[in-house]
Structure formats: C-alpha cells, structure tokens
C-alpha atoms as a PDB file:
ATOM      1  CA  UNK A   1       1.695 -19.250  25.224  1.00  0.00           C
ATOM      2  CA  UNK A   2       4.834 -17.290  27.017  1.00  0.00           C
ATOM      3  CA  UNK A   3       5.445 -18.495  30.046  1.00  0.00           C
ATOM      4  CA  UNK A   4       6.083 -15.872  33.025  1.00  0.00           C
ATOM      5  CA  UNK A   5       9.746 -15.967  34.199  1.00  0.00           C
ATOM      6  CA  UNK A   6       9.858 -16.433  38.413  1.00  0.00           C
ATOM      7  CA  UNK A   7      12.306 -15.143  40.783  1.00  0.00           C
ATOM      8  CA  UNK A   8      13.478 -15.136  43.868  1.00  0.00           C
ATOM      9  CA  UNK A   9      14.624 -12.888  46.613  1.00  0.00           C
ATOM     10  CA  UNK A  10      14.628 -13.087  50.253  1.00  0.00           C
ATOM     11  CA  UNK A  11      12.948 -10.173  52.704  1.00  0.00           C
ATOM     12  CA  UNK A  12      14.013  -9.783  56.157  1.00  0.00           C
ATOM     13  CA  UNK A  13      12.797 -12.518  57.655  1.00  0.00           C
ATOM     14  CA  UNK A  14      14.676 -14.958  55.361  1.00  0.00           C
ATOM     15  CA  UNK A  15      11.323 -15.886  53.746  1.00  0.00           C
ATOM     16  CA  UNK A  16      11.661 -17.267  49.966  1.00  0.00           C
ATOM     17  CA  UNK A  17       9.003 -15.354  48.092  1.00  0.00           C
ATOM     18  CA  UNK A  18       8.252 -15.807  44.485  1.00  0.00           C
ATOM     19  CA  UNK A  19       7.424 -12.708  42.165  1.00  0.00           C
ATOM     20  CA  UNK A  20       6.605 -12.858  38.547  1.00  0.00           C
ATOM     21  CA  UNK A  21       8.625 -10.428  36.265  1.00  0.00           C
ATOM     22  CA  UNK A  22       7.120  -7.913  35.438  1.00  0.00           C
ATOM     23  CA  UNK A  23       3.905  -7.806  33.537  1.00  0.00           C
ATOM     24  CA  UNK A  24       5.658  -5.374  30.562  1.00  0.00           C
ATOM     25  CA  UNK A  25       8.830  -7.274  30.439  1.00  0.00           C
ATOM     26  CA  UNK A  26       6.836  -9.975  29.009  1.00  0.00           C
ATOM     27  CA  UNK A  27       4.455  -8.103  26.971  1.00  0.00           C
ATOM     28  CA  UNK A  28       7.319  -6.597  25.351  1.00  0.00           C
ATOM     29  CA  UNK A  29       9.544  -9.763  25.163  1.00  0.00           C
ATOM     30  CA  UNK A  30       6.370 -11.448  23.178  1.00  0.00           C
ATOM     31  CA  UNK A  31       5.775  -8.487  20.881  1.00  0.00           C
ATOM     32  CA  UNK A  32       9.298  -8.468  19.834  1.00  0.00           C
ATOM     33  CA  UNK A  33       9.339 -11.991  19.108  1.00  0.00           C
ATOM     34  CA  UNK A  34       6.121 -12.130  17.300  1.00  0.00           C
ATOM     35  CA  UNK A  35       7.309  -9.206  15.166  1.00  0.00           C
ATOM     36  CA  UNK A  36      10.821 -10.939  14.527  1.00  0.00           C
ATOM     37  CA  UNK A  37       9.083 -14.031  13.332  1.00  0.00           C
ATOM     38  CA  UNK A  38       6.605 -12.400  11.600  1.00  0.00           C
ATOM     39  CA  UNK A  39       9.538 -10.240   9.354  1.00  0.00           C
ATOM     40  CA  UNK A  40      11.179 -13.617   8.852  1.00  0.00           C
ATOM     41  CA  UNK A  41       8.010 -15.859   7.860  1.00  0.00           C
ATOM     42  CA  UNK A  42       7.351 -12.476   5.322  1.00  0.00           C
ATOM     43  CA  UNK A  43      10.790 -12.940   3.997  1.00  0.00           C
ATOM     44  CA  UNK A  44      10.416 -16.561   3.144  1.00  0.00           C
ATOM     45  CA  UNK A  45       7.375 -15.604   1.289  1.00  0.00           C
ATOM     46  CA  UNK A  46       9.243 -12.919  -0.746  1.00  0.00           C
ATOM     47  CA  UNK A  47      12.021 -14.810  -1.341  1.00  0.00           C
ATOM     48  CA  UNK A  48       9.025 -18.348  -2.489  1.00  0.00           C
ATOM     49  CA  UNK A  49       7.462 -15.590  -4.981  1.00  0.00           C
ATOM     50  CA  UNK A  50      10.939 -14.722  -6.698  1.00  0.00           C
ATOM     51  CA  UNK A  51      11.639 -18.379  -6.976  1.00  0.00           C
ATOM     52  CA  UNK A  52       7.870 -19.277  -8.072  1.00  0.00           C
ATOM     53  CA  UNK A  53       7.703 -16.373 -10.888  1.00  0.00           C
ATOM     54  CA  UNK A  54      10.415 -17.150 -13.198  1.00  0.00           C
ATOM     55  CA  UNK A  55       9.448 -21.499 -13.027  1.00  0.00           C
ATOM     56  CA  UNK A  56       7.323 -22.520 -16.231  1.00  0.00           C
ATOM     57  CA  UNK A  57       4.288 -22.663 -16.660  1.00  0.00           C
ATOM     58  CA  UNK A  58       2.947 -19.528 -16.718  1.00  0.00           C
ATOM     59  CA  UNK A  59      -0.460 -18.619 -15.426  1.00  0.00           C
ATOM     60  CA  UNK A  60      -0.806 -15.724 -18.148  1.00  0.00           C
ATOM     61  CA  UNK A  61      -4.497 -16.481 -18.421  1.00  0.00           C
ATOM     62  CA  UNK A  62      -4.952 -15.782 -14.635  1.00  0.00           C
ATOM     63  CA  UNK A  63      -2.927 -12.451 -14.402  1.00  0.00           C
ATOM     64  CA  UNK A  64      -4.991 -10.743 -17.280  1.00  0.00           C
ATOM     65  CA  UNK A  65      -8.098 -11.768 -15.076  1.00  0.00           C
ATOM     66  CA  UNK A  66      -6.696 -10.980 -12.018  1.00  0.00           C
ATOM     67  CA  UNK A  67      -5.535  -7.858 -13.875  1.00  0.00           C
ATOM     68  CA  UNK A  68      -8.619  -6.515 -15.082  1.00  0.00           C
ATOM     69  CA  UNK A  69     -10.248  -7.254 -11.220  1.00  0.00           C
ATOM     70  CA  UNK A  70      -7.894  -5.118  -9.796  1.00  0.00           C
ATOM     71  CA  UNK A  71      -7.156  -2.193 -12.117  1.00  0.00           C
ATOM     72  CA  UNK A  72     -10.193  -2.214 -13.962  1.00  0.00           C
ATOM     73  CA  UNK A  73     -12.564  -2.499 -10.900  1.00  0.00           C
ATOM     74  CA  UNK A  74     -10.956  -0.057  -8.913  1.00  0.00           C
ATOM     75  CA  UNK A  75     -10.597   2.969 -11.858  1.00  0.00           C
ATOM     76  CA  UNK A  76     -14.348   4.662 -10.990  1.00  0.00           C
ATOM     77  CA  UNK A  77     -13.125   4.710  -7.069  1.00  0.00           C
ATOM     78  CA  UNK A  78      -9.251   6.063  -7.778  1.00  0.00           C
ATOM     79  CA  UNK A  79     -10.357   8.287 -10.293  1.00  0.00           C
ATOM     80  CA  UNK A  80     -13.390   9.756  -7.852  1.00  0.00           C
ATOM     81  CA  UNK A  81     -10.780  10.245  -5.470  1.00  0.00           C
ATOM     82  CA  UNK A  82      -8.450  11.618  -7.523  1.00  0.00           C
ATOM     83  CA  UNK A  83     -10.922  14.220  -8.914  1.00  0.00           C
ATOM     84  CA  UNK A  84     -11.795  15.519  -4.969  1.00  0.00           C
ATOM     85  CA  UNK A  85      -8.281  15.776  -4.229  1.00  0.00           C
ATOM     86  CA  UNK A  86      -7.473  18.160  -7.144  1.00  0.00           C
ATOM     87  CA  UNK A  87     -10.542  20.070  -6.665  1.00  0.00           C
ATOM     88  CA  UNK A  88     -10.198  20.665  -2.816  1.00  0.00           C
ATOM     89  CA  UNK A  89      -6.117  21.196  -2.994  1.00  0.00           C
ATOM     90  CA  UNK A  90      -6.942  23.835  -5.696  1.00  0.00           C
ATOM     91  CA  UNK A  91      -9.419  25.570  -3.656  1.00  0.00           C
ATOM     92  CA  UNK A  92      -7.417  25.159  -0.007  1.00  0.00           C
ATOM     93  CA  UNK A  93      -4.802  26.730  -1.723  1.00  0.00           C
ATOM     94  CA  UNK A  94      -6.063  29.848  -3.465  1.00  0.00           C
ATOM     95  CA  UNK A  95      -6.395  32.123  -0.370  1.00  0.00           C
ATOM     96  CA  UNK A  96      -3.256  31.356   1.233  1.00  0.00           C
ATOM     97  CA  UNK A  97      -1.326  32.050  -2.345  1.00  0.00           C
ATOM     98  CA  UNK A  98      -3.527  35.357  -2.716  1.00  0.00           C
ATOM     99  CA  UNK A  99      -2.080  36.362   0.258  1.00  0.00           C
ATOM    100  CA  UNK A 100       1.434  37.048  -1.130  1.00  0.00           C
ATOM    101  CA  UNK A 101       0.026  37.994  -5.231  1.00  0.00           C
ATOM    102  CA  UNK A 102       1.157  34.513  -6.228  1.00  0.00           C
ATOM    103  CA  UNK A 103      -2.132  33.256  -7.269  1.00  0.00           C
ATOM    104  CA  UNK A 104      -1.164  32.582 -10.489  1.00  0.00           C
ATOM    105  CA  UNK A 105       1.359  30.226  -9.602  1.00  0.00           C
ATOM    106  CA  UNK A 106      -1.693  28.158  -8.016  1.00  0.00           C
ATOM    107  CA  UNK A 107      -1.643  25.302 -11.151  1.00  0.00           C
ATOM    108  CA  UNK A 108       1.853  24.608 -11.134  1.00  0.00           C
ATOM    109  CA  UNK A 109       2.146  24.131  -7.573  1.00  0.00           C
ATOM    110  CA  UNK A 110      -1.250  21.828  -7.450  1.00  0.00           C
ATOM    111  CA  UNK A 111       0.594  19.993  -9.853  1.00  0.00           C
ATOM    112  CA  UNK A 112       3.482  19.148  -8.541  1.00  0.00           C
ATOM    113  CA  UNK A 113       2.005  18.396  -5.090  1.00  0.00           C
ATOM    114  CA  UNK A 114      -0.223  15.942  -7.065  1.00  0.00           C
ATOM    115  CA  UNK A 115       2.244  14.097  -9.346  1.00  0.00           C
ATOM    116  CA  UNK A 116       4.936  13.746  -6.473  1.00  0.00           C
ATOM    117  CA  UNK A 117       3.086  13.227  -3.484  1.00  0.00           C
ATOM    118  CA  UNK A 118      -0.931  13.525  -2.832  1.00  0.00           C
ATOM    119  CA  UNK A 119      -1.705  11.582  -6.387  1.00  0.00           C
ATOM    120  CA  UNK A 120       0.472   8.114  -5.518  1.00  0.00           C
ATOM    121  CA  UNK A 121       0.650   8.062  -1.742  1.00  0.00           C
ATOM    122  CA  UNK A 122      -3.597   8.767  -1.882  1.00  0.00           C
ATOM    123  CA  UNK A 123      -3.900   6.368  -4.748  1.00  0.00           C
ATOM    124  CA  UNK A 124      -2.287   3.730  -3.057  1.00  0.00           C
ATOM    125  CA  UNK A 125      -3.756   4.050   0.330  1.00  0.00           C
ATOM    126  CA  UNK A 126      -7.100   3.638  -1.819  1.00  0.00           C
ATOM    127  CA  UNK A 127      -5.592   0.169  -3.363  1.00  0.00           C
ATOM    128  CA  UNK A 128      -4.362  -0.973  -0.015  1.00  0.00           C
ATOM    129  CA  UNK A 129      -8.035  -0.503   1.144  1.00  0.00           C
ATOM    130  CA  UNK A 130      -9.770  -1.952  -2.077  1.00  0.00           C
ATOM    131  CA  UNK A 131      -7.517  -4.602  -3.388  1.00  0.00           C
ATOM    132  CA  UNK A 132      -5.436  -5.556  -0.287  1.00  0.00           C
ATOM    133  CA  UNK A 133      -8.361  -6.479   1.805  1.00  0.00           C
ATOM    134  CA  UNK A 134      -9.975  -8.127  -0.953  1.00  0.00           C
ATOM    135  CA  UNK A 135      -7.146 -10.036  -1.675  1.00  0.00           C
ATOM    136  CA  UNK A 136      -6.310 -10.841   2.088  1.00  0.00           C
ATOM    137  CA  UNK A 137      -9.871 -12.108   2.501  1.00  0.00           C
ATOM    138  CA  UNK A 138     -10.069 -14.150  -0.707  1.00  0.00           C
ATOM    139  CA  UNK A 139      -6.868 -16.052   0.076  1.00  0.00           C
ATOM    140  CA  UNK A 140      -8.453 -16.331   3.783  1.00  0.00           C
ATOM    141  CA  UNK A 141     -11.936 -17.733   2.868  1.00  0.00           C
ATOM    142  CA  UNK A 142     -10.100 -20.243   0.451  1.00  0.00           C
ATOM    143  CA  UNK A 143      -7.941 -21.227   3.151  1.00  0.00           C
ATOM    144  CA  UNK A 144     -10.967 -21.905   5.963  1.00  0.00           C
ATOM    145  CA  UNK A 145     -12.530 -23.612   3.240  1.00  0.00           C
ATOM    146  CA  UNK A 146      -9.676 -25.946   2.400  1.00  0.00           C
ATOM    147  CA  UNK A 147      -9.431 -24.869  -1.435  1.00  0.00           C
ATOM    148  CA  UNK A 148      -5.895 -24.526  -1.121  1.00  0.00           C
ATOM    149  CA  UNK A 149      -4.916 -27.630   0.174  1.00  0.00           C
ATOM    150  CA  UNK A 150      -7.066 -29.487  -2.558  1.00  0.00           C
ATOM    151  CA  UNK A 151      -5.454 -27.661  -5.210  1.00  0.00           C
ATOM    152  CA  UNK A 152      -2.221 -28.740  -3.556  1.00  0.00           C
ATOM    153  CA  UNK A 153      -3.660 -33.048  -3.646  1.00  0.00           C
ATOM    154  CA  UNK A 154      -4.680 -32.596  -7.401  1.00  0.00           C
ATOM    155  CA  UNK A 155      -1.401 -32.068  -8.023  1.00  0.00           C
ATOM    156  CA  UNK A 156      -1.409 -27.889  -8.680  1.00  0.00           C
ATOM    157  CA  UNK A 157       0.638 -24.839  -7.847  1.00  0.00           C
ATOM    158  CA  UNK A 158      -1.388 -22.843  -5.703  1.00  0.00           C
ATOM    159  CA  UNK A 159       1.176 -20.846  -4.818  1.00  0.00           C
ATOM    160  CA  UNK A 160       1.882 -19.341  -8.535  1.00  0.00           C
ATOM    161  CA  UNK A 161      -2.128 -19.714  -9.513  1.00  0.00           C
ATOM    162  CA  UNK A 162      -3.102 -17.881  -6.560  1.00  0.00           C
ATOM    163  CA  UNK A 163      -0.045 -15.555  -5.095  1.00  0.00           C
ATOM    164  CA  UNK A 164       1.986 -15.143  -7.831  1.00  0.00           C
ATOM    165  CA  UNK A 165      -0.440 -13.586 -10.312  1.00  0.00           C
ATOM    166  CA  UNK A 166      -2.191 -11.495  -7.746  1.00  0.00           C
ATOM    167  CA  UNK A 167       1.162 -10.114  -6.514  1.00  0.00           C
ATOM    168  CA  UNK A 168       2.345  -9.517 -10.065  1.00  0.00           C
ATOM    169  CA  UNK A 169      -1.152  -7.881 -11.382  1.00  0.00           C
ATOM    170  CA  UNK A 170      -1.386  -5.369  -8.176  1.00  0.00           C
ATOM    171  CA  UNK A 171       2.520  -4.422  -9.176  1.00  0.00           C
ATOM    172  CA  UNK A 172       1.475  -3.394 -12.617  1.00  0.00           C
ATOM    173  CA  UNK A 173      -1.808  -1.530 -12.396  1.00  0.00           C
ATOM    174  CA  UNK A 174      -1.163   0.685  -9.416  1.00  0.00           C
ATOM    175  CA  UNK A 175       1.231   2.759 -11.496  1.00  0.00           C
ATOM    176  CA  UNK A 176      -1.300   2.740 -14.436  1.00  0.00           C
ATOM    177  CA  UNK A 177      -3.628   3.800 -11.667  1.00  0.00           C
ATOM    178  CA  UNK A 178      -1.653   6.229 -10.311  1.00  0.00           C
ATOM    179  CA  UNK A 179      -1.050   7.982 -13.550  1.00  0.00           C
ATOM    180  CA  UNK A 180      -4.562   8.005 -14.559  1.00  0.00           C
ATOM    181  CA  UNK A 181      -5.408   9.810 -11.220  1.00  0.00           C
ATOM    182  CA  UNK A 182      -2.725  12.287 -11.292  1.00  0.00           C
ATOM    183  CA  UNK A 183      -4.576  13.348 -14.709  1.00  0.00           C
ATOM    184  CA  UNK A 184      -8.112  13.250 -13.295  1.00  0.00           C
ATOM    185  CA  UNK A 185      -6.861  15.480 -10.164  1.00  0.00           C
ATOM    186  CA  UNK A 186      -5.670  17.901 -12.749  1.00  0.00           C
ATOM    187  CA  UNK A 187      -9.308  17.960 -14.305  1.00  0.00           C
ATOM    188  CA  UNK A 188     -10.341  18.807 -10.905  1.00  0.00           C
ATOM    189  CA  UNK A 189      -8.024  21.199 -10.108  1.00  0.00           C
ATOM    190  CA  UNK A 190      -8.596  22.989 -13.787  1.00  0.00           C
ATOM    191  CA  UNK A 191     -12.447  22.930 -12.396  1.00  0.00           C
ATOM    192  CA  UNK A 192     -11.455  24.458  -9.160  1.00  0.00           C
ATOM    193  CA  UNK A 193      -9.460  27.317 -10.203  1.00  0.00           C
ATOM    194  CA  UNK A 194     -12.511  28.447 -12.850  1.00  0.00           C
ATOM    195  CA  UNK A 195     -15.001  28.338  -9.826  1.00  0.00           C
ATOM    196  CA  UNK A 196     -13.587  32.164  -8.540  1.00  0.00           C
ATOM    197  CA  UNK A 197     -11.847  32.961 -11.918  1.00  0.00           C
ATOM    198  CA  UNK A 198     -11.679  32.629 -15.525  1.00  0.00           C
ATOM    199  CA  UNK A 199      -8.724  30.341 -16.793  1.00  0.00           C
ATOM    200  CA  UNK A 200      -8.133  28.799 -20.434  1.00  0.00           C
ATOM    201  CA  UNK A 201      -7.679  24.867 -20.422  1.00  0.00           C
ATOM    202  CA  UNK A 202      -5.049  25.875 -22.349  1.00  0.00           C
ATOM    203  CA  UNK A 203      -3.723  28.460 -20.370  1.00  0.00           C
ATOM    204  CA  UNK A 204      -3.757  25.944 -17.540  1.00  0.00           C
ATOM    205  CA  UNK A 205      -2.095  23.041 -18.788  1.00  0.00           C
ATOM    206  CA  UNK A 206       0.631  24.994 -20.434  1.00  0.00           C
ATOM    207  CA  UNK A 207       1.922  26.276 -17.050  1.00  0.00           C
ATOM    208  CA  UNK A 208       1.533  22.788 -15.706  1.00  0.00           C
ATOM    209  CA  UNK A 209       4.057  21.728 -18.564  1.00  0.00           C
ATOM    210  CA  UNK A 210       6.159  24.254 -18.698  1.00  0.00           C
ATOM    211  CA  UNK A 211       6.729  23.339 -14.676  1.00  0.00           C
ATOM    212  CA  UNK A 212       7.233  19.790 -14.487  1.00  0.00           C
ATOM    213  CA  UNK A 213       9.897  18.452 -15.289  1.00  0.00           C
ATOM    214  CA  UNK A 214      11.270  14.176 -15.471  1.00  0.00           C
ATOM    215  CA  UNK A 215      12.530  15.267 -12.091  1.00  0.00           C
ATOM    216  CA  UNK A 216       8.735  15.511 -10.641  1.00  0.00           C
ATOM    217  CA  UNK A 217       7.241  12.559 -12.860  1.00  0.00           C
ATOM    218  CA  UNK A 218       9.658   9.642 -13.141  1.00  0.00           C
ATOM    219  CA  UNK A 219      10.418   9.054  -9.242  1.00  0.00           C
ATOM    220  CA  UNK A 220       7.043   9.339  -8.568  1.00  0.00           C
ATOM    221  CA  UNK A 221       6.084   6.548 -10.849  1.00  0.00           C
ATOM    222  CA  UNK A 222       9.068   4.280 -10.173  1.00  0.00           C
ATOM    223  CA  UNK A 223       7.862   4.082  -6.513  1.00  0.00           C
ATOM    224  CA  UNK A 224       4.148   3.203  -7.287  1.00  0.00           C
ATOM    225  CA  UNK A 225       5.497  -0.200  -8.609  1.00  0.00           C
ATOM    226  CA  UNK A 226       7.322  -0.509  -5.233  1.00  0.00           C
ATOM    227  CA  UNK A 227       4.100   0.172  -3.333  1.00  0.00           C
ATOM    228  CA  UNK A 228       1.908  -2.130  -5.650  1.00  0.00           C
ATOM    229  CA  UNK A 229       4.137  -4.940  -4.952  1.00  0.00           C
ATOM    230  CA  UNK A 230       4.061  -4.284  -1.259  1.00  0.00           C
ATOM    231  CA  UNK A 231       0.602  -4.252  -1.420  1.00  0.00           C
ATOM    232  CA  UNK A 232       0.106  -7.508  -3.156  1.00  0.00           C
ATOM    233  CA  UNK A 233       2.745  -8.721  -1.419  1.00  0.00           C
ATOM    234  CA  UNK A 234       1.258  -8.726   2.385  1.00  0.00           C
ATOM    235  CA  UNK A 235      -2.280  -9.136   1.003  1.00  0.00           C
ATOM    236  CA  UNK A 236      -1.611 -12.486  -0.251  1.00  0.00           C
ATOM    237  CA  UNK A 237       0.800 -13.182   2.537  1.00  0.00           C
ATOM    238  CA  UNK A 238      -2.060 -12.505   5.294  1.00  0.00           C
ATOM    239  CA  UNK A 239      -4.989 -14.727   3.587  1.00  0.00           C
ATOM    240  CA  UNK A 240      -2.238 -17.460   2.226  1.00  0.00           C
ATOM    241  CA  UNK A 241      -1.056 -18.072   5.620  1.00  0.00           C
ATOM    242  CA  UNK A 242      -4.547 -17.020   7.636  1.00  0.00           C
ATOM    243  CA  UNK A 243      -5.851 -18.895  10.775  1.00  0.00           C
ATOM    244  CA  UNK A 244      -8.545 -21.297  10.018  1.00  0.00           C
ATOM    245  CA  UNK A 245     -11.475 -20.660  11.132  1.00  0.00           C
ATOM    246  CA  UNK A 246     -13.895 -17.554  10.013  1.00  0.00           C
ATOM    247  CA  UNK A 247     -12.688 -15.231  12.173  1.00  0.00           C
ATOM    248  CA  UNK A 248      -9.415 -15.403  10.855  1.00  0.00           C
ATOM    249  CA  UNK A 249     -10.558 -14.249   7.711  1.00  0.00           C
ATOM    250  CA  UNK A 250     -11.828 -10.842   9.368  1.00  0.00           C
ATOM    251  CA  UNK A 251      -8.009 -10.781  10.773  1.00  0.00           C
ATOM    252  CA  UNK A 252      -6.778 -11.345   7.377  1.00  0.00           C
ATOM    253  CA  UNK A 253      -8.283  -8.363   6.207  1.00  0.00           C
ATOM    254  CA  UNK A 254      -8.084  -6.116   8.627  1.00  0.00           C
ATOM    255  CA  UNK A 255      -4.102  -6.575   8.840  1.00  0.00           C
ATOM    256  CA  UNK A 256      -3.458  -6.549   5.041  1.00  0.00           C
ATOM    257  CA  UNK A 257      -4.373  -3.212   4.900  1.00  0.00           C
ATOM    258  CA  UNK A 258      -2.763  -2.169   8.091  1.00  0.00           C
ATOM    259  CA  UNK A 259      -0.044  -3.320   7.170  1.00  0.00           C
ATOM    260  CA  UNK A 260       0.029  -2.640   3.191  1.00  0.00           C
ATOM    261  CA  UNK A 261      -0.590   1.385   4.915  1.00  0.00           C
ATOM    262  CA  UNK A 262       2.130   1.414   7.176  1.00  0.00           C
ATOM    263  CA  UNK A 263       4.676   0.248   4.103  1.00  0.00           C
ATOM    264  CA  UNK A 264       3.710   2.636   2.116  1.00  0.00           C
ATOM    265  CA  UNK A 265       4.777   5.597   3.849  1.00  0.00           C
ATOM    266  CA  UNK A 266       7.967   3.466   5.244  1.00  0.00           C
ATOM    267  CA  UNK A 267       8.836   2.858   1.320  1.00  0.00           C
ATOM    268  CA  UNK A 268       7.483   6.538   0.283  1.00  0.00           C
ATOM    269  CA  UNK A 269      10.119   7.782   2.990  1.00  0.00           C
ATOM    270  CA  UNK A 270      12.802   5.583   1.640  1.00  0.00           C
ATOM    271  CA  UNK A 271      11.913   7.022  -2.112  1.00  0.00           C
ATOM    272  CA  UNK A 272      11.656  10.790  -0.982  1.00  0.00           C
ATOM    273  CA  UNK A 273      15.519  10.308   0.595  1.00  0.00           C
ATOM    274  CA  UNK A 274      16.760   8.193  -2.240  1.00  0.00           C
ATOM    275  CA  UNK A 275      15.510  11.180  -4.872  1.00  0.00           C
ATOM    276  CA  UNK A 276      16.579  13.993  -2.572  1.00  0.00           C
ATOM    277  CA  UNK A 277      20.211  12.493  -3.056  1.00  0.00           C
ATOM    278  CA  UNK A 278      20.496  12.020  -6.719  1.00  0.00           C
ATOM    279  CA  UNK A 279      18.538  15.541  -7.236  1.00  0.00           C
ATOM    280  CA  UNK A 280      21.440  17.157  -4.823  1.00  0.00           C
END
C-alpha cells in the first residue's frame, strides 16, 4: 500500500500542523507506477516467449490443438459477424452514394472499407473477446488451482506447453480469420446491394477486382498477425501471472480483453501511419 506523504507548514499562530498531500497527487503517483511496472513485467514476458520459442522441444502436438480451438471454434462467430457487417455497410451506404449518382461505385467502396479497415479491426475485436478471455481465464483457473506450479515440480515447461503455443496459434489464425471474413462480408454485401436492385455476382465481383489493388490487401493482412500476437500475448500474460484466488480469475478476463482492445487500435494506428508513408 502507498503511503501518504506529510507536510508541514506553520499558520499564524506558530502552530505545527500536519496535512496530507493531496488525495490526487497520490492517486496519480500510484497509477503511474502501477502502469510503469506493469509495461516492464509485460516486457519480460515478451522478451521469456522469444527466448522460450526457438529452445527444443517443440510442443507441435499442442499448437495444432490449440490451433484448431482457436481458429476453428471461433469461424461460425467471425464469419456471422463478418456477414452483418457487409450487409449493413452495403445498405448504410446506398442512399448517401445515390445522393451524388455514384451508386454504382457502392461495391468497390464496401470493399475496400472491408479489406482495409471494418473486416480486421472488427475481426479482431471479436478474437480479443472470444479467445483472449478464454485464454486469460484458462491460464487463471490453472493458476488458482496450482496446475502450473505442479507442472513446474514434475519437471515440465509450462511456460512453452502453455504460453508459447497459445501465443503462437492466436498469431496464425487471426489472419486466416480475417481473410475468411473479409470474403464472407463480401457475400453480404453482394446480398445487400440485390435487396433494392438487380446485380450479377459477376458483375459484382469484377468491380471489386478491378479496384483493389496489393496496396488495399497486403497491409491489411500483415497487421492481423501483429494484432493476433498482441492478443495472445496479454491473454496469456493476464491468467499466467493472475492473483490466486477465484476472483482473480474474473480479473484475468476482464483485463485481457481490455487490454488486447485498446492494442489493437494503438497497433492499427501505428499500421495506418506506417502504410500512409510508403504509399506517399
């Protein structure tokens, strides 16, 4: 616990009085040093995972498990999602672009909004929610229950069975993910431009092509392998190093995905800047 700094000062009367500081100089002294110790405890544990993942043996048996948990299982969800976005951008659209006769411009535009932007920033804000709580609270609930530190008696890696794979698996299938719903949310936006009109798959897909370019497509997937990683990153970080005790498994949770949220925009920022230079 922070302890309150005292002063002194004298009034009038010569009277010594003692007054705490003041009650935001020490909230803020205590958030600033929980956040600087929290960025440094999260380096270690990057910097542990780079060291842990080229050292033999490999758990390859593991990562095609943890694999198919957390790109198979989440596929119906992302590709719901993906559908709805396509569908509703498509049809938010249409009367703004009728506006100005450029209605036929309406797939290519959908498009590109979906492959650069809406398809992986929505996709992975779905992830963080599915797979970075789950992980979070996994790692949590085997900490309370003290499966970690038996793993570590019996003489085994927990670290690379349970942090490395996870990490590596959520790195890989969010940009298969993200790929997969880019292409259902053009299904859904096909579906939405034939509910007021009559357009060719054909037709449609053509003008998508013909307007994307390796410009629109190859950014956008680089970063989803930045954002997986961050995601599987802080998951297992939050439920590896989680309070024991149930509740801390609730807390685990809650701030993986907080957390995994709030670095995807900071890293989707960083990637928008990064591709605005080399595209100037």
């Amino acid at each position: 616990m922070k302890k309150i700094i005292l002063r002194k000062f004298k009034n009038k009367n010569h009277e010594t009085e003692i007054i705490p500081e003041t009650f935001s100089e020490t909230v803020s002294d205590s958030i600033f040093d929980k956040f600087f110790i929290e960025v440094s405890l999260l380096t270690i544990f990057t910097l542990r995972f780079f060291k842990e993942v080229f050292k033999p043996p490999y758990e390859f048996n593991e990562l095609m498990k943890q694999s198919f948990l957390i790109g198979y299982k989440t596929f119906p969800l992302v590709a719901i999602t993906g559908f709805i976005i396509g569908l509703v951008l498509t049809i938010q659209s249409r009367p703004t672009l009728s506006k100005f006769g450029a209605e036929s411009l309406l797939p290519a535009m959908v498009a590109v909004s979906i492959i650069r932007e809406i398809g992986p920033v929505i996709t992975a804000l779905i992830f963080a929610g599915k797979v970075g709580s789950g992980i979070g609270a996994e790692l949590a609930s085997m900490n309370v229950t003290e499966q970690i530190d038996a793993m570590q008696v019996s003489d085994n890696n927990p670290f690379k069975y349970l942090v490395v794979t996870r990490i590596l698996s959520a790195t890989f299938m969010l940009p298969l993910l993200v790929i997969f719903a880019d292409g259902v949310g053009l299904m859904g936006s096909f579906v939405g431009v034939n509910i007021k009109g009559n357009v060719g798959a054909h037709l449609f897909f053509s003008q998508i092509f013909q307007t994307l370019e390796f410009n629109d497509l190859i950014p956008a997937v680089i970063k989803t392998f930045f954002f997986g990683f961050a995601i599987g990153l802080i998951g297992c970080y939050k439920g590896y190093n989680s309070n024991k005790g149930t509740e801390g498994v609730g807390k685990a949770a809650n701030s993986a995905v907080v957390f995994s949220s709030l670095m995807i925009f900071i890293i989707d920022m960083i990637a928008v800047q990064i591709t605005s230079l080399f595209q100037n």
